[in-house]
C-alpha atoms as a PDB file:
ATOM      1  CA  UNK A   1      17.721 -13.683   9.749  1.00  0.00           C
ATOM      2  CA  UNK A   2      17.632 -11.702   6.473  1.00  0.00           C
ATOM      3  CA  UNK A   3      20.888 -12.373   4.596  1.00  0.00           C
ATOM      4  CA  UNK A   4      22.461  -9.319   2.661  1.00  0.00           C
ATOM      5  CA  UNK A   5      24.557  -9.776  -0.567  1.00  0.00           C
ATOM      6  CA  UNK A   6      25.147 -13.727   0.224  1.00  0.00           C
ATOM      7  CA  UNK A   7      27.689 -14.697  -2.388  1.00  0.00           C
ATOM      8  CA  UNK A   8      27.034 -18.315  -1.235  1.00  0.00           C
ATOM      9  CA  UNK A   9      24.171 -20.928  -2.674  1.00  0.00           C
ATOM     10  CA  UNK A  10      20.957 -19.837  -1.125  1.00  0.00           C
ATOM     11  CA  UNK A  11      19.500 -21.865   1.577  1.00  0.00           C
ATOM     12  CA  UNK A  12      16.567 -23.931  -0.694  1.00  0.00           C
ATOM     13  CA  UNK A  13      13.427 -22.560   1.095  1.00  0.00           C
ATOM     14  CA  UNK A  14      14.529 -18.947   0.171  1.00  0.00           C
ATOM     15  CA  UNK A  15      13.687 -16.511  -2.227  1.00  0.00           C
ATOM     16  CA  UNK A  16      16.817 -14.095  -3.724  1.00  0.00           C
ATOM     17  CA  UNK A  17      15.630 -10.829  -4.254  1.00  0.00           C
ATOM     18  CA  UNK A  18      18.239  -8.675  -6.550  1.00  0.00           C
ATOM     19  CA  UNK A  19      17.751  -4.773  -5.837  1.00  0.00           C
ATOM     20  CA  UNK A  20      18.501  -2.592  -8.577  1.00  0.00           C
ATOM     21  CA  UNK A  21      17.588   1.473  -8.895  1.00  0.00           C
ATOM     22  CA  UNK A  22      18.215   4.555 -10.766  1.00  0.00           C
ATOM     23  CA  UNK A  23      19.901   2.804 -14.140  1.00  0.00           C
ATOM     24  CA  UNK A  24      19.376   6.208 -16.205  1.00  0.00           C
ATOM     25  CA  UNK A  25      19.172   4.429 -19.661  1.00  0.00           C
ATOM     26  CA  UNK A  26      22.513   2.073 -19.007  1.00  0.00           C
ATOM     27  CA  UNK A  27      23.043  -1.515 -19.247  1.00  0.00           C
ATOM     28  CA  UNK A  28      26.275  -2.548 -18.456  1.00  0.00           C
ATOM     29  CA  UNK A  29      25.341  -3.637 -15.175  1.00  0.00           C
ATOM     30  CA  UNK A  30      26.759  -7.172 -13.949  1.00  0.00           C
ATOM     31  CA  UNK A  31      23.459  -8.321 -11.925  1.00  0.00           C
ATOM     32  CA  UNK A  32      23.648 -11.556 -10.292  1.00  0.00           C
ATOM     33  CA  UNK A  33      21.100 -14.145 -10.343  1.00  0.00           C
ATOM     34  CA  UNK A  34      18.250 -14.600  -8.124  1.00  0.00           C
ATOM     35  CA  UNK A  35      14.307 -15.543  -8.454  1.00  0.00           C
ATOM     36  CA  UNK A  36      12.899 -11.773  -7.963  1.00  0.00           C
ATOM     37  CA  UNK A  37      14.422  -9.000  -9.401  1.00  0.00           C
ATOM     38  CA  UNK A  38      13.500  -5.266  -8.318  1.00  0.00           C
ATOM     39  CA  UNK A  39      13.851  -2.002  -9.877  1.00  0.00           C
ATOM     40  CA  UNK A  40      13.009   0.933  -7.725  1.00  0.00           C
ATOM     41  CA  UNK A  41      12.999   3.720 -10.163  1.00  0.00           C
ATOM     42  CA  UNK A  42      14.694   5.797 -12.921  1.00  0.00           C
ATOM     43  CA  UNK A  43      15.171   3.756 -16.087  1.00  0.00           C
ATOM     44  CA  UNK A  44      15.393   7.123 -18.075  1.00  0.00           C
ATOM     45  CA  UNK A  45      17.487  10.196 -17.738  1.00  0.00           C
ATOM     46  CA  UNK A  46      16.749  12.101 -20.772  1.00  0.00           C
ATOM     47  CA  UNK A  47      13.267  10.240 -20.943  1.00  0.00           C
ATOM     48  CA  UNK A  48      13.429   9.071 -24.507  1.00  0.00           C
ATOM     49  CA  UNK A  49      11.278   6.002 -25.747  1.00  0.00           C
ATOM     50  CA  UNK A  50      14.670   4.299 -27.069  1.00  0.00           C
ATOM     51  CA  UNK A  51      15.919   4.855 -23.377  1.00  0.00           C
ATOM     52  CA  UNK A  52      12.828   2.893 -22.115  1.00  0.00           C
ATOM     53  CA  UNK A  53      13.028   0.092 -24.846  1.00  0.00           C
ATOM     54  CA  UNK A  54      17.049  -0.798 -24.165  1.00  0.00           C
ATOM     55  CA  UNK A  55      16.057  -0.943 -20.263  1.00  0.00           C
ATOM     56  CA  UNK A  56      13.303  -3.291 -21.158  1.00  0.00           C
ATOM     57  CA  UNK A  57      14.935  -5.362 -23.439  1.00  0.00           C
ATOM     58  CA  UNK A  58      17.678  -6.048 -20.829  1.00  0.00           C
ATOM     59  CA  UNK A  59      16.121  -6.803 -17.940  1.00  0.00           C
ATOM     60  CA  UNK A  60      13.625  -9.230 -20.038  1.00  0.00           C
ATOM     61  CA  UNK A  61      17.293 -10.838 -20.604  1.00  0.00           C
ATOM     62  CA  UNK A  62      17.896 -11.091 -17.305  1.00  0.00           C
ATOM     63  CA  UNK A  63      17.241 -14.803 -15.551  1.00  0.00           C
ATOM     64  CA  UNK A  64      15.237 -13.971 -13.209  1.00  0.00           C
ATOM     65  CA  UNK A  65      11.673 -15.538 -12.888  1.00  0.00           C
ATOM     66  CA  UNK A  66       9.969 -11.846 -11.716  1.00  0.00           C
ATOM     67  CA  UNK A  67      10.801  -8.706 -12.757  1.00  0.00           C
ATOM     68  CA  UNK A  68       8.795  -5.785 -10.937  1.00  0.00           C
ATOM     69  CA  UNK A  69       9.281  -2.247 -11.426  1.00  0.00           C
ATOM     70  CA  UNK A  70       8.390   1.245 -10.360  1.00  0.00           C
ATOM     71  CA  UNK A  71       9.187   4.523 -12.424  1.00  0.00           C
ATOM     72  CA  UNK A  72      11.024   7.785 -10.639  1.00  0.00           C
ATOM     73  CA  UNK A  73      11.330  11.392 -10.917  1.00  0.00           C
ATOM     74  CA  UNK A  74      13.249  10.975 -14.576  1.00  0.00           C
ATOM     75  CA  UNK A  75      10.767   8.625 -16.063  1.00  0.00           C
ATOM     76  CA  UNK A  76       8.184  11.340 -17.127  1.00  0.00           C
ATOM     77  CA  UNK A  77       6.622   9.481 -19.881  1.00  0.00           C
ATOM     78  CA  UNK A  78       4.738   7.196 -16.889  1.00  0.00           C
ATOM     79  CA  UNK A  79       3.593  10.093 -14.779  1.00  0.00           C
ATOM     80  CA  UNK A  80      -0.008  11.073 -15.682  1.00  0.00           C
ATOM     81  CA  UNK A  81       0.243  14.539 -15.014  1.00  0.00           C
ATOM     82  CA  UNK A  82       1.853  15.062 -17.678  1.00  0.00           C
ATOM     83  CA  UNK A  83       0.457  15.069 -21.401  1.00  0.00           C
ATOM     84  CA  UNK A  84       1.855  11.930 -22.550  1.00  0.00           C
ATOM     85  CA  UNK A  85      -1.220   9.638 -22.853  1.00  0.00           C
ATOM     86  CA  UNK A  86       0.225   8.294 -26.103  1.00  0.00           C
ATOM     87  CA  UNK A  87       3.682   7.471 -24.993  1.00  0.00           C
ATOM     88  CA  UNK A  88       2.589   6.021 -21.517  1.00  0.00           C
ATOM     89  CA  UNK A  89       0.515   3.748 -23.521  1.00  0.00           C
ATOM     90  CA  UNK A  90       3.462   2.477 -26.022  1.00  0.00           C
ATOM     91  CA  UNK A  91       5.278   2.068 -22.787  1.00  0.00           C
ATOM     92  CA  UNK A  92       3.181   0.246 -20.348  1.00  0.00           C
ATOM     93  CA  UNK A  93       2.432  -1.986 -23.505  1.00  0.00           C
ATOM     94  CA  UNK A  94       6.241  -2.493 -23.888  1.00  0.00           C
ATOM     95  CA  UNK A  95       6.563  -3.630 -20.602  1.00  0.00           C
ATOM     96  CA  UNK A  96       3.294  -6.387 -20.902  1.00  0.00           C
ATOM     97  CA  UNK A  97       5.468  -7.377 -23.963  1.00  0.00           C
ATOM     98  CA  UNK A  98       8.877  -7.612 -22.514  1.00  0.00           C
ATOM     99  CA  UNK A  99       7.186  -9.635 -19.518  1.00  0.00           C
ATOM    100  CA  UNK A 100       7.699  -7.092 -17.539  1.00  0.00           C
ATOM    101  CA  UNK A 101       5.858  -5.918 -13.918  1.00  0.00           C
ATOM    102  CA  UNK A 102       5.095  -2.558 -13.722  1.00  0.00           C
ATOM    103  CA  UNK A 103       3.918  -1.225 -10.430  1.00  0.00           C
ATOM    104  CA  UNK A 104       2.305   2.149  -9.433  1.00  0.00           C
ATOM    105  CA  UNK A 105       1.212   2.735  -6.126  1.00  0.00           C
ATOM    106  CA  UNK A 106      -0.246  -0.881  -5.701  1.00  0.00           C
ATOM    107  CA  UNK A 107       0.228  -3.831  -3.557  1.00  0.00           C
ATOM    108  CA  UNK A 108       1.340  -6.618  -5.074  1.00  0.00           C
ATOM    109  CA  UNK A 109       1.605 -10.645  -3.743  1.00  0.00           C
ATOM    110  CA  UNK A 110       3.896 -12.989  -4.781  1.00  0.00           C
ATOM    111  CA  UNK A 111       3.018 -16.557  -6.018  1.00  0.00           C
ATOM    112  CA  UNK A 112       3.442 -19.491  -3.656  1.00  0.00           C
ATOM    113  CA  UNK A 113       6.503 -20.300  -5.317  1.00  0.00           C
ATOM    114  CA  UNK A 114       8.263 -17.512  -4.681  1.00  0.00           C
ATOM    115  CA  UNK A 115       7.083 -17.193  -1.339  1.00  0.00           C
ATOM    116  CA  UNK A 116       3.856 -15.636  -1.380  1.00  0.00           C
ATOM    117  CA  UNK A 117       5.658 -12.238   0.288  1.00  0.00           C
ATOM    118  CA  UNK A 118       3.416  -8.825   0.324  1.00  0.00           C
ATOM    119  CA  UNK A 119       4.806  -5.695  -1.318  1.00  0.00           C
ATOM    120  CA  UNK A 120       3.718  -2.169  -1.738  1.00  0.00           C
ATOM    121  CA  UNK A 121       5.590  -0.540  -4.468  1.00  0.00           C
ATOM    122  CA  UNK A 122       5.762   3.126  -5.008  1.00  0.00           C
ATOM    123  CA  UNK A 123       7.120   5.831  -7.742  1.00  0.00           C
ATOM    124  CA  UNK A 124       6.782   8.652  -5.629  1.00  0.00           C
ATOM    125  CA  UNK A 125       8.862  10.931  -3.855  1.00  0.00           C
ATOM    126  CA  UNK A 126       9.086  14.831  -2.275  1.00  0.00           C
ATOM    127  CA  UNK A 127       9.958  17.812  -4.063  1.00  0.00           C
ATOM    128  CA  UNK A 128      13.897  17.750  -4.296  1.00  0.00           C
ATOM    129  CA  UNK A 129      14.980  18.587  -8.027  1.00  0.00           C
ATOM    130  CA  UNK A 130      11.476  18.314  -9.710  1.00  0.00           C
ATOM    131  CA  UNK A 131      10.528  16.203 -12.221  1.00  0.00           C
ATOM    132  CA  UNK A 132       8.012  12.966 -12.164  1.00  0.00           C
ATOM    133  CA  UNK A 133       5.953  11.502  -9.486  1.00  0.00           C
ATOM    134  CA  UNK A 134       7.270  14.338  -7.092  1.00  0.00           C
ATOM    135  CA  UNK A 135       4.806  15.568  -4.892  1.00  0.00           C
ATOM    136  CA  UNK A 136       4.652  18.934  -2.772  1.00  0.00           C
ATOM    137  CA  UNK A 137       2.856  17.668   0.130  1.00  0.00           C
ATOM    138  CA  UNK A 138       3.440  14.297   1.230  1.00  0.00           C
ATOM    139  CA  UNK A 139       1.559  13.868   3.984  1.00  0.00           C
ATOM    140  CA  UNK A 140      -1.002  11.466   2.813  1.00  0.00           C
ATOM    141  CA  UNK A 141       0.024   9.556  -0.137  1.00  0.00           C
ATOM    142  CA  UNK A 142       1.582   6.499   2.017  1.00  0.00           C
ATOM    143  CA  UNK A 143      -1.827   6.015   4.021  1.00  0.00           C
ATOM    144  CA  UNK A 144      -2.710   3.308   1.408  1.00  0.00           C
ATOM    145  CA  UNK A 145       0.577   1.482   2.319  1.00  0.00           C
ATOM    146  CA  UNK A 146      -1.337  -1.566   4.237  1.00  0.00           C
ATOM    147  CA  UNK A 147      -0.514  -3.552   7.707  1.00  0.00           C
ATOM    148  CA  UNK A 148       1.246  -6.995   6.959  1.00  0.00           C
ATOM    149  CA  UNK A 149       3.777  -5.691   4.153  1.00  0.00           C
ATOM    150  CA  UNK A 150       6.632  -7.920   4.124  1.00  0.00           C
ATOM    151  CA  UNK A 151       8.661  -5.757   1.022  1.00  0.00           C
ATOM    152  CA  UNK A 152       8.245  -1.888   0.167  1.00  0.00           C
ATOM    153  CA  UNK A 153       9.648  -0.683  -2.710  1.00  0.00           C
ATOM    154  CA  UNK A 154       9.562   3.229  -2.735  1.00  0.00           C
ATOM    155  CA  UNK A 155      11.701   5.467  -5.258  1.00  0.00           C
ATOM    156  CA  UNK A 156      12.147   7.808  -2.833  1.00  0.00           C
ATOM    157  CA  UNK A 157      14.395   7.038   0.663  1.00  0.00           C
ATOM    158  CA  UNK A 158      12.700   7.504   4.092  1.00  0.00           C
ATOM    159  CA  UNK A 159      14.391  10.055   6.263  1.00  0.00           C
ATOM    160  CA  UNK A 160      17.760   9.316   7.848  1.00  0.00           C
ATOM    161  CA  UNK A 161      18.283   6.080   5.819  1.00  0.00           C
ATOM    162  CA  UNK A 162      20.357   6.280   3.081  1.00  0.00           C
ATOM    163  CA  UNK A 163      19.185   9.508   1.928  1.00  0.00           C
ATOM    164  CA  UNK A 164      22.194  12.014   2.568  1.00  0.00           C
ATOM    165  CA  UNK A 165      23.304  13.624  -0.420  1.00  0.00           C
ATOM    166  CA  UNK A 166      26.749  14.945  -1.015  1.00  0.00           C
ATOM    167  CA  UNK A 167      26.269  18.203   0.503  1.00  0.00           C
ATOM    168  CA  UNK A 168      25.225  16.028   4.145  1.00  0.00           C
ATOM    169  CA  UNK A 169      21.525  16.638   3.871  1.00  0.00           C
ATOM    170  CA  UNK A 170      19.203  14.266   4.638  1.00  0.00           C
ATOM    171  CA  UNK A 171      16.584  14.441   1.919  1.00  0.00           C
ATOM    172  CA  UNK A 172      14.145  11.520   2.800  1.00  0.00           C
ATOM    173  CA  UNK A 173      10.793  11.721   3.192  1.00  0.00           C
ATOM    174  CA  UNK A 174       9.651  11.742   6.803  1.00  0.00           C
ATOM    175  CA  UNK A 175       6.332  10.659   5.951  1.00  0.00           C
ATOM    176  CA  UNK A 176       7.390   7.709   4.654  1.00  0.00           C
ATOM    177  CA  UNK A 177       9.611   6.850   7.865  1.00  0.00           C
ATOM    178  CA  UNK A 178       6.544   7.752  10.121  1.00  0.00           C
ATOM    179  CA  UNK A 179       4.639   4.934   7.857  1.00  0.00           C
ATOM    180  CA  UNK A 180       7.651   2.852   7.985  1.00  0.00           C
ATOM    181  CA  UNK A 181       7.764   2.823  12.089  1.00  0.00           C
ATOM    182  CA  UNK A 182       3.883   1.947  12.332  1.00  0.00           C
ATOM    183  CA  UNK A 183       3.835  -0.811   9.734  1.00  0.00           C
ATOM    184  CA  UNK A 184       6.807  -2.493  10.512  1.00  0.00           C
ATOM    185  CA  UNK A 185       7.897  -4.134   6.595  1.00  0.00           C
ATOM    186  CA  UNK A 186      10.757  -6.397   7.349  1.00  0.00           C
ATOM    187  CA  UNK A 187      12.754  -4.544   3.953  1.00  0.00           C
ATOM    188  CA  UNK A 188      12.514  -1.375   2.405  1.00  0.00           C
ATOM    189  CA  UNK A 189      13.799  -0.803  -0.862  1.00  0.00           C
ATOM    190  CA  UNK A 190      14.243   2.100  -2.359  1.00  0.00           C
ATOM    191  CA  UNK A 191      16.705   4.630  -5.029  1.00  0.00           C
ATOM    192  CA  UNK A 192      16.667   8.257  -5.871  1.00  0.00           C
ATOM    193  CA  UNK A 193      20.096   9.396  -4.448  1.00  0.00           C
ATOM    194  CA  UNK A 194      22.771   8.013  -5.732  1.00  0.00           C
ATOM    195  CA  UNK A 195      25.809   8.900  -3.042  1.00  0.00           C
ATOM    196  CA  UNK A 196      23.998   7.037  -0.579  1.00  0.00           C
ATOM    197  CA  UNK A 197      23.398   3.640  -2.266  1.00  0.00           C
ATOM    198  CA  UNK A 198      24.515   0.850   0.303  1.00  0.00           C
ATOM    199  CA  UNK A 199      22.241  -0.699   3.095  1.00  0.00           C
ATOM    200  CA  UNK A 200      21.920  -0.756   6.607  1.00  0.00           C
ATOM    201  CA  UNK A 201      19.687  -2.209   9.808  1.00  0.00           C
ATOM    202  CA  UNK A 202      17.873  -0.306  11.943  1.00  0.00           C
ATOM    203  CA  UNK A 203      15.546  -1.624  14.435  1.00  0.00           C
ATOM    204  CA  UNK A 204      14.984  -4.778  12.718  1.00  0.00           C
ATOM    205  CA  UNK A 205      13.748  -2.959   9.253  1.00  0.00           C
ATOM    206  CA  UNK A 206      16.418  -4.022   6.493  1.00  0.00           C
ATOM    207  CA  UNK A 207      17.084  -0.932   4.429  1.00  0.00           C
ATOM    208  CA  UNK A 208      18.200  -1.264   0.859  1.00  0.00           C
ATOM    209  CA  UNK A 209      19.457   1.915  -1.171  1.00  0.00           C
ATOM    210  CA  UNK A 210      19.874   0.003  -4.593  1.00  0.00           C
ATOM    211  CA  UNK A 211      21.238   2.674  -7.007  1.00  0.00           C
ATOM    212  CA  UNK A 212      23.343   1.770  -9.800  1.00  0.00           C
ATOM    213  CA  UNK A 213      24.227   5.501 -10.858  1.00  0.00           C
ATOM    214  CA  UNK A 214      26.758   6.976  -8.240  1.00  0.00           C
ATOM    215  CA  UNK A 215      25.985  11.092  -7.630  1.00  0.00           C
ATOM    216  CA  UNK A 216      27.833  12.036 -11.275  1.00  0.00           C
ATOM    217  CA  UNK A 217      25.376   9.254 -13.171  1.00  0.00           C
ATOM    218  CA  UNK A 218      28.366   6.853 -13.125  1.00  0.00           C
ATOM    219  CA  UNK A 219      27.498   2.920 -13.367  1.00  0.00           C
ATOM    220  CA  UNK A 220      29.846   1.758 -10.782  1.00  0.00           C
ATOM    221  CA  UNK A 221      27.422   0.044  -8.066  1.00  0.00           C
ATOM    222  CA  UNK A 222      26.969  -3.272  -7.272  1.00  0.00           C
ATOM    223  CA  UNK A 223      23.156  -4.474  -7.123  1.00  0.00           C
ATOM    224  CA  UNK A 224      22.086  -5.682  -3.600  1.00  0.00           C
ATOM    225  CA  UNK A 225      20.859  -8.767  -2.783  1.00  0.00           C
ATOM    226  CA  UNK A 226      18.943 -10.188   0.613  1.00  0.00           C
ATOM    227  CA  UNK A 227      17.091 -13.632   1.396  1.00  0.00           C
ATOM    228  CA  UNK A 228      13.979 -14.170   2.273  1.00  0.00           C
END
């Protein structure tokens, strides 16, 4: 059984996994310890290199022994479509530096002592407000998410789970929930709208909406923890 924020000491032959999302250039966040930490997206909100350098320099702070992260639909300056060669460069250099694991699109396998789990990780998401890694047809992009996926990371929800905004639509990408349904990944992780941060279980898939921004950009949530 996958146990969701335990406050308690973690069972020895499990791996903590701290879920974090949408931190729009704050960092006074109270994250509690763990051995993986994730960040699903949105370090920026008015995309500035100082923006990117405080996130960085935080989270390197943090204890954790992994640090993996995807960008999101404010974090421009990591989207190749746009002409920022130069500052995508200082950044993804940043992050080497800062011991940081950026992820794009990729799998990516844990060591053996930390489990050995398989993740995909993900920046994208469908058109809702514009801006990076936002895509107008979505049909395609999450064939390359692989069989045997223990942990996706996406920025954007899949459809139905936590992905209501205020107004009570669902804004999710379908696509993704298709993907989710044939590949079966025991967690999904992912950000992007803020009123719905929380998690929930449905048919055995842990879901994990890890914003730290509430729907007015707000730090007032709680990271979200699970064992594994």
């Amino acid at each position: 059984m996958i146990q969701i924020n335990n406050v308690d000491t973690k069972d020895q032959d499990k791996i903590r996994f701290v879920c974090i999302s949408d931190t729009h250039g704050k960092t006074n966040f109270e994250i509690p310890d763990g051995d993986v930490l994730i960040h699903a997206g949105d370090m920026s909100r008015k995309n500035t290199i100082l923006e990117y350098e405080e996130t960085f320099r935080w989270l390197s702070s943090l204890p954790h022994k992994l640090k993996l992260i995807t960008a999101g639909n404010h974090d421009h300056f990591l989207d190749s479509i746009f002409p920022f060669d130069t500052q995508r460069a200082q950044l993804l250099g940043m992050m080497v530096e800062y011991d940081l694991v950026y992820l794009e699109h990729e799998c990516y396998q844990l060591p053996a002592e930390l489990g050995s789990f398989k993740l995909f990780v993900s920046p994208y998401s469908p058109i809702h407000l514009g801006g990076a890694f936002m895509l107008e047809d979505m049909s395609h992009v999450w064939d390359s998410i692989p069989n045997g996926i223990d942990i996706l990371v996406t920025h954007t929800p899949p459809y139905g789970m936590n992905d209501k905004i205020v107004r009570g639509r669902h804004v999710g990408c379908s696509y993704l929930k298709e993907k989710i349904d044939q590949v079966r990944p025991r967690v999904s992780v992912c950000g992007h709208i803020h009123e719905a941060q929380g998690y929930m279980v449905h048919e055995g898939v842990v879901y994990i909406n890890a914003c730290l921004s509430d729907h007015r950009y707000r730090a007032v949530n709680k990271p979200i923890t699970f064992d594994l």
